[in-house]
Protein backbone atom coordinates (compact mmCIF):
# COMPACT_ATOMS: atom_id res chain seq x y z
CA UNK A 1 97.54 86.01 95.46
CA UNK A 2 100.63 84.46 94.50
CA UNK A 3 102.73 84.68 97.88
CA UNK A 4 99.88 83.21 99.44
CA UNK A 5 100.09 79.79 97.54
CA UNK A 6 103.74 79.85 96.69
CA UNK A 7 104.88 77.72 99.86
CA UNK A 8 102.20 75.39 99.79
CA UNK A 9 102.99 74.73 96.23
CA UNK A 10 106.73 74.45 96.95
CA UNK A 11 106.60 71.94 99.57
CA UNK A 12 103.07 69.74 97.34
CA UNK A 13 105.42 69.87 94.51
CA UNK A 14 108.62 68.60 96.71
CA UNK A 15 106.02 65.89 98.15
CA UNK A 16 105.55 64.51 94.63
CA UNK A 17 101.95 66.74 94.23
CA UNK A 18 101.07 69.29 91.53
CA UNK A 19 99.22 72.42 91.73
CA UNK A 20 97.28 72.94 88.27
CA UNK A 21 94.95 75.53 86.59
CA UNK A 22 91.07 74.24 86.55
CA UNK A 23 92.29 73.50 82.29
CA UNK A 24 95.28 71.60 83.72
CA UNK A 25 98.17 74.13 82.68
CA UNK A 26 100.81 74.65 85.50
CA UNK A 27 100.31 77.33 88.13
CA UNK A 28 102.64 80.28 87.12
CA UNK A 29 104.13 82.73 89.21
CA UNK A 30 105.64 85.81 88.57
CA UNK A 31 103.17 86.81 85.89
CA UNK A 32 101.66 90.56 85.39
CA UNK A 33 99.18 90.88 88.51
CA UNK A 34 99.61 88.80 91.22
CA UNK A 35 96.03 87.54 91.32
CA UNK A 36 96.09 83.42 90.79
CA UNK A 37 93.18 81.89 88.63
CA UNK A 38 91.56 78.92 89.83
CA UNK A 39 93.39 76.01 90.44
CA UNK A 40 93.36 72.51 91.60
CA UNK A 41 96.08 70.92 94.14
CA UNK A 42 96.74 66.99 93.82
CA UNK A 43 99.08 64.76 95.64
């Protein structure tokens, strides 16, 4: 669910990590459904 990766994302991303789909597009939020699709976090 979205709220539940949303901070972690924040504070990868502010670390100088990304948070990417398994086919490398960007995690989106705020999307119709709130369900997230596989994804991949990096730092």
């Amino acid at each position: 669910m979205e709220w539940d990766t949303a901070a972690g994302h924040a504070i990868l991303t502010a670390a100088g990590g990304k948070v990417e789909r398994l086919d490398g597009r960007p995690l989106s939020y705020g999307k119709q459904g709130f369900e997230n699709p596989h994804f991949v976090a990096k730092s």
